[in-house]
Protein backbone atom coordinates (compact mmCIF):
# COMPACT_ATOMS: atom_id res chain seq x y z
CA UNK A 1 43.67 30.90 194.48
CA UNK A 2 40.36 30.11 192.96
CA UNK A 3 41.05 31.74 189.68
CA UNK A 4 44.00 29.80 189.52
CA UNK A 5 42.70 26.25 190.19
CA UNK A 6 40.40 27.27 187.46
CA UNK A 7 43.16 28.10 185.21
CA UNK A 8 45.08 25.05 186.27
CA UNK A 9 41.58 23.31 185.58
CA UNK A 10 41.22 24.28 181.83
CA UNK A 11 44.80 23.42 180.82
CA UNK A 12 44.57 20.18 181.69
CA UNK A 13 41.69 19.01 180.19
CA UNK A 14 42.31 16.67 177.42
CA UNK A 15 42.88 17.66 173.84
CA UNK A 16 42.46 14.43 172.34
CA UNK A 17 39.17 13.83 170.05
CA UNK A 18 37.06 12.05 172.33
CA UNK A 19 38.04 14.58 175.35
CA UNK A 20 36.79 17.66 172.82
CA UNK A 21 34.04 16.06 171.93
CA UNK A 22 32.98 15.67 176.05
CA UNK A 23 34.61 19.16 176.73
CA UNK A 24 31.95 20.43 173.94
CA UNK A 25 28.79 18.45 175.40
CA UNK A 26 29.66 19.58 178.97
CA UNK A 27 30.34 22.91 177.89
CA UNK A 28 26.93 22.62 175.93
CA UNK A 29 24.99 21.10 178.96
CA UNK A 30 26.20 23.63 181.30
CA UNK A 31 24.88 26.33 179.25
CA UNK A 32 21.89 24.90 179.15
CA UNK A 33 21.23 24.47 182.71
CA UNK A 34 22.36 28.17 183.15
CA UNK A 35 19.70 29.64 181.01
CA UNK A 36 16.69 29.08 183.40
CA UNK A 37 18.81 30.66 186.56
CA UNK A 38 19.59 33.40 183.96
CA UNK A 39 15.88 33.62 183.34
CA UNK A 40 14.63 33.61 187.19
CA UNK A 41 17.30 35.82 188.16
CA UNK A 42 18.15 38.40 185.44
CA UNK A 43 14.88 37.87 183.35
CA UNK A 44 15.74 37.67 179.81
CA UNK A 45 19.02 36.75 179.05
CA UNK A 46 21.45 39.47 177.78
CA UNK A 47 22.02 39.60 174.15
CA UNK A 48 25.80 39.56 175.24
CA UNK A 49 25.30 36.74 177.13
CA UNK A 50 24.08 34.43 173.97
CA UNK A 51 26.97 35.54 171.95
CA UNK A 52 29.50 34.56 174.11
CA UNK A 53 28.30 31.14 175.08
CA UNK A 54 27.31 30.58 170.97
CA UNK A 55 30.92 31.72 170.41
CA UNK A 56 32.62 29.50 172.22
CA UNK A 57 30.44 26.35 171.27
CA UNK A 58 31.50 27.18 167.62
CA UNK A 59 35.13 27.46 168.92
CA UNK A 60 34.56 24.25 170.67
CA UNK A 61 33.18 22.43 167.39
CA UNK A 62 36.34 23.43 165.59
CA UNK A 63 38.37 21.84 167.49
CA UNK A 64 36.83 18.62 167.36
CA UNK A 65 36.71 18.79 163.70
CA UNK A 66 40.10 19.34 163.42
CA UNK A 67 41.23 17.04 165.97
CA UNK A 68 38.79 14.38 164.29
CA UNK A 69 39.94 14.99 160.47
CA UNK A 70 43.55 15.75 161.09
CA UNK A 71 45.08 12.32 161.12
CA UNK A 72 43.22 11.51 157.86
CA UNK A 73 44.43 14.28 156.27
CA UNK A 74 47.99 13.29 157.74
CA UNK A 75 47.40 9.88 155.77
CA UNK A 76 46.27 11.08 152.76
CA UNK A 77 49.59 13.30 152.15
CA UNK A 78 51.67 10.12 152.98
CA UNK A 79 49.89 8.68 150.89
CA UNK A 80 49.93 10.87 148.01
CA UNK A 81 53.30 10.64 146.53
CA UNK A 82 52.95 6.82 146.02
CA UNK A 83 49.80 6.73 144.26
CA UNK A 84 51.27 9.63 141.96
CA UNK A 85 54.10 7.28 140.75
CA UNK A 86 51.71 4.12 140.67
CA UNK A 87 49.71 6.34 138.62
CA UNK A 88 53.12 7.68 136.42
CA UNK A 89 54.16 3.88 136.33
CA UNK A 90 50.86 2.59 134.85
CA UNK A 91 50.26 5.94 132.13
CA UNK A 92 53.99 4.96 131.05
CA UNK A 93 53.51 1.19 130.85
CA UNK A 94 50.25 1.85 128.32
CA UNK A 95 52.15 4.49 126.43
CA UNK A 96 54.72 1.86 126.20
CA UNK A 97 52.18 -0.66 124.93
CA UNK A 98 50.98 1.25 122.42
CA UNK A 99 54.16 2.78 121.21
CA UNK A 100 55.09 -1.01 120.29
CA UNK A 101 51.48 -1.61 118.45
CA UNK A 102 52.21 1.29 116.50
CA UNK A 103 55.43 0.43 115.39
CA UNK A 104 54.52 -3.39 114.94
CA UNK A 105 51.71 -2.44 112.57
CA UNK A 106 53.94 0.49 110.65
CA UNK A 107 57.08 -2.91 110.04
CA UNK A 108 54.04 -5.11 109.41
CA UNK A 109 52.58 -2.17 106.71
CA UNK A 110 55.76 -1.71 105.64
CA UNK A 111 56.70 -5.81 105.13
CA UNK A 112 53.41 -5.82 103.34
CA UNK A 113 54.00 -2.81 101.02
CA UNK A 114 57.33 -3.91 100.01
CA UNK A 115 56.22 -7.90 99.17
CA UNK A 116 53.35 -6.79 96.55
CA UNK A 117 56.08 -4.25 95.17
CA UNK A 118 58.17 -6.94 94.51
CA UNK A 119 55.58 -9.21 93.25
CA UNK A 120 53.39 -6.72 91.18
CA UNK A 121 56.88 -6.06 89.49
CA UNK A 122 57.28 -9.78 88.71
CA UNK A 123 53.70 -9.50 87.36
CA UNK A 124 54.14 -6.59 84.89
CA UNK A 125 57.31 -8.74 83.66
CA UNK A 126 55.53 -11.56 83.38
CA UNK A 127 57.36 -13.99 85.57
CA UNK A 128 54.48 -14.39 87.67
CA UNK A 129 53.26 -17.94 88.73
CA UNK A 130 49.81 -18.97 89.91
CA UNK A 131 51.64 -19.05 93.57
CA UNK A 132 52.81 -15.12 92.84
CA UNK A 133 49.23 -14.54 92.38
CA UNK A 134 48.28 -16.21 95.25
CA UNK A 135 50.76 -14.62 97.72
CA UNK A 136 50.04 -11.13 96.05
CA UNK A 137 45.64 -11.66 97.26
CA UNK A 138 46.56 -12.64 100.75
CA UNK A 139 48.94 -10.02 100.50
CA UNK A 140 45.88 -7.57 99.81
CA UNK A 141 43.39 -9.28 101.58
CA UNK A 142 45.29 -8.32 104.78
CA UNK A 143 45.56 -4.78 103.92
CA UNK A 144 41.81 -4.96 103.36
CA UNK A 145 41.75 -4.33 99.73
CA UNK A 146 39.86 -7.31 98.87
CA UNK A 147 38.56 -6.06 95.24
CA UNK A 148 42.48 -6.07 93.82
CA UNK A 149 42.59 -9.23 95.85
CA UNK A 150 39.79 -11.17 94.15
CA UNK A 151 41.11 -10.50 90.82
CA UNK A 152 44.59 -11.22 91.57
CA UNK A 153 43.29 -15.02 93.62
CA UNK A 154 41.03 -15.61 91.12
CA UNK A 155 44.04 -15.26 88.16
CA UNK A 156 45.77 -17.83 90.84
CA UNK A 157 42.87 -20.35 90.36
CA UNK A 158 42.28 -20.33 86.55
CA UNK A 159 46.92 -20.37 86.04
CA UNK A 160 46.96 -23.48 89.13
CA UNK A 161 48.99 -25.89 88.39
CA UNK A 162 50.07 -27.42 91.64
CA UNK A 163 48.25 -30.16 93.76
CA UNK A 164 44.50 -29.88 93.77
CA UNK A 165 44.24 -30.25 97.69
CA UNK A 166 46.56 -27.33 98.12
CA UNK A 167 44.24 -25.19 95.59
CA UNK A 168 41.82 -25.19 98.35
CA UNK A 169 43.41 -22.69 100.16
CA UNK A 170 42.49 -20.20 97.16
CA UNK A 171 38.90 -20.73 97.64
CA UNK A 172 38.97 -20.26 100.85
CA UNK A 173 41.06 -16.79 100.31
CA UNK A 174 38.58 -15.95 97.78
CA UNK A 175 35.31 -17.24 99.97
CA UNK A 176 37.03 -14.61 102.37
CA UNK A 177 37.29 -11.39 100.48
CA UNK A 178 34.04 -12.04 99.26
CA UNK A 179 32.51 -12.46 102.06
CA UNK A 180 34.02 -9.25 103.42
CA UNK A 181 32.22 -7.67 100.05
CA UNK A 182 28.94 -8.39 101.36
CA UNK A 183 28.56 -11.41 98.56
CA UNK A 184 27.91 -13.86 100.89
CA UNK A 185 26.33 -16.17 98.16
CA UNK A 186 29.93 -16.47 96.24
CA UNK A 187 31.74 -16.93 99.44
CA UNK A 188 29.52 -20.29 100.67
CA UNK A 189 30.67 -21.42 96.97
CA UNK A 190 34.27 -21.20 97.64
CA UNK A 191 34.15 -22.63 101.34
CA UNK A 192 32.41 -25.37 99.42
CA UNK A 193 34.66 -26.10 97.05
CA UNK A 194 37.72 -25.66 99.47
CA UNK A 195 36.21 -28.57 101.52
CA UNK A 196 35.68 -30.19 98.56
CA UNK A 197 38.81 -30.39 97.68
CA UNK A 198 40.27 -30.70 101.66
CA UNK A 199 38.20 -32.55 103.86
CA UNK A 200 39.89 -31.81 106.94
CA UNK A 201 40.40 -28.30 106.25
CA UNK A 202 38.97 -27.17 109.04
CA UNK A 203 39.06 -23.08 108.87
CA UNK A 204 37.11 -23.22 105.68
CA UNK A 205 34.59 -25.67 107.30
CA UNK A 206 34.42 -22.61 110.17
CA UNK A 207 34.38 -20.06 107.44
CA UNK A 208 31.45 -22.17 105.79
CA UNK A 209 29.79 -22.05 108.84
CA UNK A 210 29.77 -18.20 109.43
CA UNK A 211 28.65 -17.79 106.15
CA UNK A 212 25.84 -19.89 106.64
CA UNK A 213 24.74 -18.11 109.68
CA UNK A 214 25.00 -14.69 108.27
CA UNK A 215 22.32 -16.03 105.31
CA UNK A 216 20.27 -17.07 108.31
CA UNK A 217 20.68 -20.90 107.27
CA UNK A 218 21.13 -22.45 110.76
CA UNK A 219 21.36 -26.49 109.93
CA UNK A 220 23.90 -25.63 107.70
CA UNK A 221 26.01 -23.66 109.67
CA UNK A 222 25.34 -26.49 112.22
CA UNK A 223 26.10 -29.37 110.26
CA UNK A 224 29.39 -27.52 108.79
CA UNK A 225 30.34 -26.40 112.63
CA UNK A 226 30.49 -30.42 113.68
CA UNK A 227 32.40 -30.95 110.08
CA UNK A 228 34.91 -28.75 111.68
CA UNK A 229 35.09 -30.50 115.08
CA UNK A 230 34.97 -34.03 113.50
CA UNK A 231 38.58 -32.96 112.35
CA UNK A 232 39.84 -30.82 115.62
CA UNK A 233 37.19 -31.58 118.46
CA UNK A 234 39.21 -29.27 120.75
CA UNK A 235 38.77 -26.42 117.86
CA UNK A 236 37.06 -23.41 120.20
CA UNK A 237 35.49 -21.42 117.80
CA UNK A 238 33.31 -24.05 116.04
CA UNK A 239 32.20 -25.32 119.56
CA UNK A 240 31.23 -21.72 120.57
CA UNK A 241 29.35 -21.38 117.56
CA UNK A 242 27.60 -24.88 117.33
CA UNK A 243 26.01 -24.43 120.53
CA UNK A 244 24.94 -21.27 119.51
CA UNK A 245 23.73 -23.04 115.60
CA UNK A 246 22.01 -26.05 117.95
CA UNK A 247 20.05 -23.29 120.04
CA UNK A 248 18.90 -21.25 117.25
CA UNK A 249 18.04 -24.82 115.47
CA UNK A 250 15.66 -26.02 118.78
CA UNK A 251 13.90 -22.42 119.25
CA UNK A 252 12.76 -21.95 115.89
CA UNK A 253 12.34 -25.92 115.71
CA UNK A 254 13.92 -26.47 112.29
């Protein structure tokens, strides 16, 4: 009858976390108030003894573990799928995303390629007007090949024969590529002469600007910035960059 209370008493203590985690400390505790009876009445404890009770606390500690770590492992495989296809969702949207730059850029190439085609061939005839010459250098200043497109903008400006205002924009195409040539002396003469001839032309005033800062000249770049934003106050970049001109201006006191 004894042995089966006992029995009784083992199966029905608790399984959950917290009653492992006491079934391990009393388990623990009782072993160590055994070990001094074992001492006074057996001497030395057996070597069997040790192993048994060291056994069963490592048993014990299992348990808990498990019990502990289970329903966070039961969460994480819920939990798993979903992040997989957020994860699928978001590789295919930037794939996508790409996929369209790519293609943009090849119809833009392409759009490009085929316009200085046609217009090189009206050249070679020559058909050409000053405007042909001018739409062929922006054509080449967006593909970045800004020597053909100096020579072909600055044909434009010695054949113009349309309003002078309008002529502007040349020089400021030409202030451009030269600019992206490292000659930043030639560009500040074009962005000059583009104001020059349009006063409210208010990209060249910002392109006048940056090249003045990148010759270091920062009351110039200044006083062209607040040309700029005498014409379109709300303009973004030549705020942005005549705060930055005033600073520069005030810390080296000029």
């Amino acid at each position: 009858m004894a042995a089966q209370s006992s029995r009784r008493g083992l199966c029905s203590l608790p399984t959950s976390p917290a009653g492992l985690t006491h079934r391990h400390r009393l388990q623990t505790r009782t072993a160590a108030q055994l070990q001094p009876l074992y001492a006074s009445v057996l001497g030395t404890p057996s070597p069997l003894a040790e192993m048994l009770v060291q056994q069963q606390s490592q048993r014990l500690t299992a348990d808990v573990q498990l019990a502990v770590l289970q329903p966070l492992f039961d969460t994480a495989e819920g939990l798993e799928t979903p992040i997989q296809l957020i994860y699928l969702l978001a590789l295919l949207g930037f794939l996508a995303a790409g996929a369209y730059l790519v293609v943009r850029q090849v119809l833009i190439r392409r759009e490009l390629d085929e316009a200085a085609k046609a217009l090189g061939e009206r050249i070679r005839t020559g058909e050409a007007t000053c405007e042909d010459y001018y739409e062929l250098g922006v054509i080449l200043t967006r593909k970045r090949l800004f020597t053909q497109a100096t020579k072909n903008l600055e044909k434009a400006k010695k054949l113009w024969d349309g309003e002078e205002s309008d002529l502007a924009q040349v020089h400021n195409a030409l202030g451009f590529c030269y600019f992206s040539m490292e000659k930043v002396d030639m560009a500040i003469q074009e962005y000059q002469k583009a104001v020059d001839l349009q006063q409210g032309y208010v990209t060249a005033w910002n392109n006048l600007g940056d090249a003045y800062e990148r010759s270091k000249d920062w009351r110039k770049a200044l006083a062209a910035y607040q040309e700029a934003l005498a014409y379109a106050p709300n303009n973004s970049i030549a705020m942005q960059r005549m705060d930055y001109c005033k600073t520069r201006v005030e810390r080296l006191g000029l």
